[in-house]
N, C-alpha and C. Protein backbone atom coordinates (compact mmCIF):
# COMPACT_ATOMS: atom_id res chain seq x y z
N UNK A 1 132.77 72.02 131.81
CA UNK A 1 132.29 70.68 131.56
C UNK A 1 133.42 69.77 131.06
N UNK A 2 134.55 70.17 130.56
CA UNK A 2 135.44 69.67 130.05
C UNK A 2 136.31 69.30 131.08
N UNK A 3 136.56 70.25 131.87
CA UNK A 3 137.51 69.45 133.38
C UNK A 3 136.62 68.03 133.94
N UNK A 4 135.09 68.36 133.76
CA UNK A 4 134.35 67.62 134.89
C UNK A 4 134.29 65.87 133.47
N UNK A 5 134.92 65.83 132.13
CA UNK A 5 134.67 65.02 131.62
C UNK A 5 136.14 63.81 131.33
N UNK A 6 137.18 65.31 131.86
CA UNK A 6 138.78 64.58 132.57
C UNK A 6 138.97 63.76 133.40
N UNK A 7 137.96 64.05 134.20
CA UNK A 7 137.83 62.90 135.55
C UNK A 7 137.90 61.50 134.87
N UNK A 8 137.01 60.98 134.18
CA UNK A 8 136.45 59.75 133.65
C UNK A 8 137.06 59.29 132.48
N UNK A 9 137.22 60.50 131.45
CA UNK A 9 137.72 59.96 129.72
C UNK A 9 139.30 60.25 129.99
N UNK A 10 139.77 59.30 128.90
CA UNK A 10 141.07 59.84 128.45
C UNK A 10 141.16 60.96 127.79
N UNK A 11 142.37 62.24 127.96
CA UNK A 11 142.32 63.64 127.29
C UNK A 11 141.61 63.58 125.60
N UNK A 12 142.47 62.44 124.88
CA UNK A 12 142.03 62.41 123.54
C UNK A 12 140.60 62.49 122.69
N UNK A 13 140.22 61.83 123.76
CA UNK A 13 138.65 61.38 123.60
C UNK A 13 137.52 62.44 123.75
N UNK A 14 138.21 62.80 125.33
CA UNK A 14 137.13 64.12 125.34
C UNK A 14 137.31 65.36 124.94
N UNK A 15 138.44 65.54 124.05
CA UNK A 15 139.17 66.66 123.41
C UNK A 15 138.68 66.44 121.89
N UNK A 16 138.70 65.16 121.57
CA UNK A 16 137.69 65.06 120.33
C UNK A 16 136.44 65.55 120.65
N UNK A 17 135.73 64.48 121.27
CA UNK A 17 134.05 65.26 121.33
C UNK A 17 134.22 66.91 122.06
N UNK A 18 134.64 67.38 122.48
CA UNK A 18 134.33 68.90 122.57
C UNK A 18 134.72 69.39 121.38
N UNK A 19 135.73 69.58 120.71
CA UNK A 19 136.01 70.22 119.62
C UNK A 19 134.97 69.77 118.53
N UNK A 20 134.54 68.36 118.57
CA UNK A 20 133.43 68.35 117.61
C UNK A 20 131.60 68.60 117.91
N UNK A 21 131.87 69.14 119.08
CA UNK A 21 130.17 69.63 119.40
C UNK A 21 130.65 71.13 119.65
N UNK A 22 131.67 71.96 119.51
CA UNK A 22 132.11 73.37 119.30
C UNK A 22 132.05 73.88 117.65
N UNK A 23 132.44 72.66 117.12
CA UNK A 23 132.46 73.09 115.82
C UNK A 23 131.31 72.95 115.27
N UNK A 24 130.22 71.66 115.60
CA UNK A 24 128.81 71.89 115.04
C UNK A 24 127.84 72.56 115.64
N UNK A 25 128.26 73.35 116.81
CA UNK A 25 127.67 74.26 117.66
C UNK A 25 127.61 75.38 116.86
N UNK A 26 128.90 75.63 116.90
CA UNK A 26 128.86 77.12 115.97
C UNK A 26 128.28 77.16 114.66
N UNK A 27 128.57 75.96 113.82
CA UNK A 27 127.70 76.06 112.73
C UNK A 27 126.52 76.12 112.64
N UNK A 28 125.72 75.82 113.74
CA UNK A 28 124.33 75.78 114.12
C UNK A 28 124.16 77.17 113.93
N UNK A 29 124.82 77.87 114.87
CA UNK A 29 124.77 79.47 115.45
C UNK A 29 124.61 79.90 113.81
N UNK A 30 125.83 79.89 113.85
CA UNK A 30 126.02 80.59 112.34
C UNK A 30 124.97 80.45 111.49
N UNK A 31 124.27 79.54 110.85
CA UNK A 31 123.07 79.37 110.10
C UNK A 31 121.82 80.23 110.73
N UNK A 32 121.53 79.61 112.07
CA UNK A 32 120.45 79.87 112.67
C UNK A 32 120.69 81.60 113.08
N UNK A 33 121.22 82.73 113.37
CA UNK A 33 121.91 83.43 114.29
C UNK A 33 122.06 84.43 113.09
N UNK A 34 123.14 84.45 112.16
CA UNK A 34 123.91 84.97 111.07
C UNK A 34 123.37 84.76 109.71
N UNK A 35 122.16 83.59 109.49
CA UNK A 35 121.85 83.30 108.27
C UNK A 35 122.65 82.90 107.34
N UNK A 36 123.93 82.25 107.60
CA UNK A 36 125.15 81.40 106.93
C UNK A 36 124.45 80.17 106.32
N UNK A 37 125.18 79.82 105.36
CA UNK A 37 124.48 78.54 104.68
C UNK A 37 125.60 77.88 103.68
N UNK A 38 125.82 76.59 104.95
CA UNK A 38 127.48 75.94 104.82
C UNK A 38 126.98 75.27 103.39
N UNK A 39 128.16 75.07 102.81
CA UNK A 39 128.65 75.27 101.25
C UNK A 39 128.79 73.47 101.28
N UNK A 40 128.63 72.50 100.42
CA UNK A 40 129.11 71.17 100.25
C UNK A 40 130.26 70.59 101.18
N UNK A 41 131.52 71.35 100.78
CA UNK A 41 132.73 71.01 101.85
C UNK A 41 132.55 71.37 103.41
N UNK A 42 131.76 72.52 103.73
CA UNK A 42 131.57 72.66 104.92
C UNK A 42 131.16 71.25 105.68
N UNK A 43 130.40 70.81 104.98
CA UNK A 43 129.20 69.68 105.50
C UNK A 43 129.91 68.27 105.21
N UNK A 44 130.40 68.34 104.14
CA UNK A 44 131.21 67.43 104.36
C UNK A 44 132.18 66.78 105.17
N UNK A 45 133.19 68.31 105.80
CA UNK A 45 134.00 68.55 106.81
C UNK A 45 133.26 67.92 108.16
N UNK A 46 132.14 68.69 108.37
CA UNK A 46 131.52 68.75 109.34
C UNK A 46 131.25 67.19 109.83
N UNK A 47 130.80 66.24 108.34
CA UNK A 47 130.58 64.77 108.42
C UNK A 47 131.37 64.38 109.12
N UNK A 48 132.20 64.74 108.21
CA UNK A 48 133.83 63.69 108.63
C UNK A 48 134.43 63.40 110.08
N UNK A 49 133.88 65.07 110.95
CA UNK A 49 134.40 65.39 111.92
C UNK A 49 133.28 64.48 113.09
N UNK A 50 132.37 64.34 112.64
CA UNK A 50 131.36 63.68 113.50
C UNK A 50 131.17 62.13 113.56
N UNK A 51 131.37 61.67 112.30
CA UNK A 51 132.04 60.29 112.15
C UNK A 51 133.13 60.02 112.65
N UNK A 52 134.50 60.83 112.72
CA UNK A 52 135.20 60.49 113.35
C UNK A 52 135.46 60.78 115.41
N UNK A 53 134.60 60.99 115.44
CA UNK A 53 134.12 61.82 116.95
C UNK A 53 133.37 60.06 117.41
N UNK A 54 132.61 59.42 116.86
CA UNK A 54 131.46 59.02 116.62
C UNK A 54 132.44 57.61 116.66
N UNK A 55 132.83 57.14 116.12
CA UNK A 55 134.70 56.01 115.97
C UNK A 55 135.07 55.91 117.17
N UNK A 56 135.61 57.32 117.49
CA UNK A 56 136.67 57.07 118.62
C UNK A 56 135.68 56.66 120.23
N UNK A 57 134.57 57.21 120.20
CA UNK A 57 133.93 57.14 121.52
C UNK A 57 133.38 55.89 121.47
N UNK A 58 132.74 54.90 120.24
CA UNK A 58 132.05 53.68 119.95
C UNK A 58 133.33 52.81 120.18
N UNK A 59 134.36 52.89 119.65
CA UNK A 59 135.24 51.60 119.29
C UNK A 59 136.76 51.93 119.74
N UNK A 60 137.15 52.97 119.72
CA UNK A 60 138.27 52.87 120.88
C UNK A 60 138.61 52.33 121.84
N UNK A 61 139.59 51.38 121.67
CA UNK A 61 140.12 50.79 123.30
C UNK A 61 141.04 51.91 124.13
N UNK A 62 141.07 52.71 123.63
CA UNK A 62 141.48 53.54 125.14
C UNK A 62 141.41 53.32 126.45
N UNK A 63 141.79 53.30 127.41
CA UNK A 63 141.57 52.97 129.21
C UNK A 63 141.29 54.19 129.59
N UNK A 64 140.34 54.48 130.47
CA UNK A 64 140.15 55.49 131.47
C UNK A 64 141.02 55.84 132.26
N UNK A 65 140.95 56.73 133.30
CA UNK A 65 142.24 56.93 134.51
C UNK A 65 142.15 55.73 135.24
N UNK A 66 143.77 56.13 135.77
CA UNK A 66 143.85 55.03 136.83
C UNK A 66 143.49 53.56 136.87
């Protein structure tokens, strides 16, 4: 899905949002799966990473290909 999202986004962009729906993916897993139960900083982290995911795709002037 990540080649098929190269076509359209710039690398940065869609290299952010995958790494940040991998990382709240797994934390999902992990809770739901493993019975993990992320700690203050986890979640915090986790914020940060989704707000800033959340920035770059809303308000970035980046250009597409070509």
């Amino acid at each position: 899905m990540l080649a098929q999202a190269l076509r359209t986004l710039p690398i940065g962009i869609a290299y952010a949002t995958w790494g940040g729906l991998g990382i709240i993916l797994t934390t999902v897993i992990g809770v739901l799966v493993f019975k993990q139960k992320p700690d203050m900083a986890a979640i915090v982290g986790i914020a940060l990473i989704v707000i800033g995911v959340v920035v770059i795709n809303g308000f970035s002037k980046m250009s597409g290909h070509g």
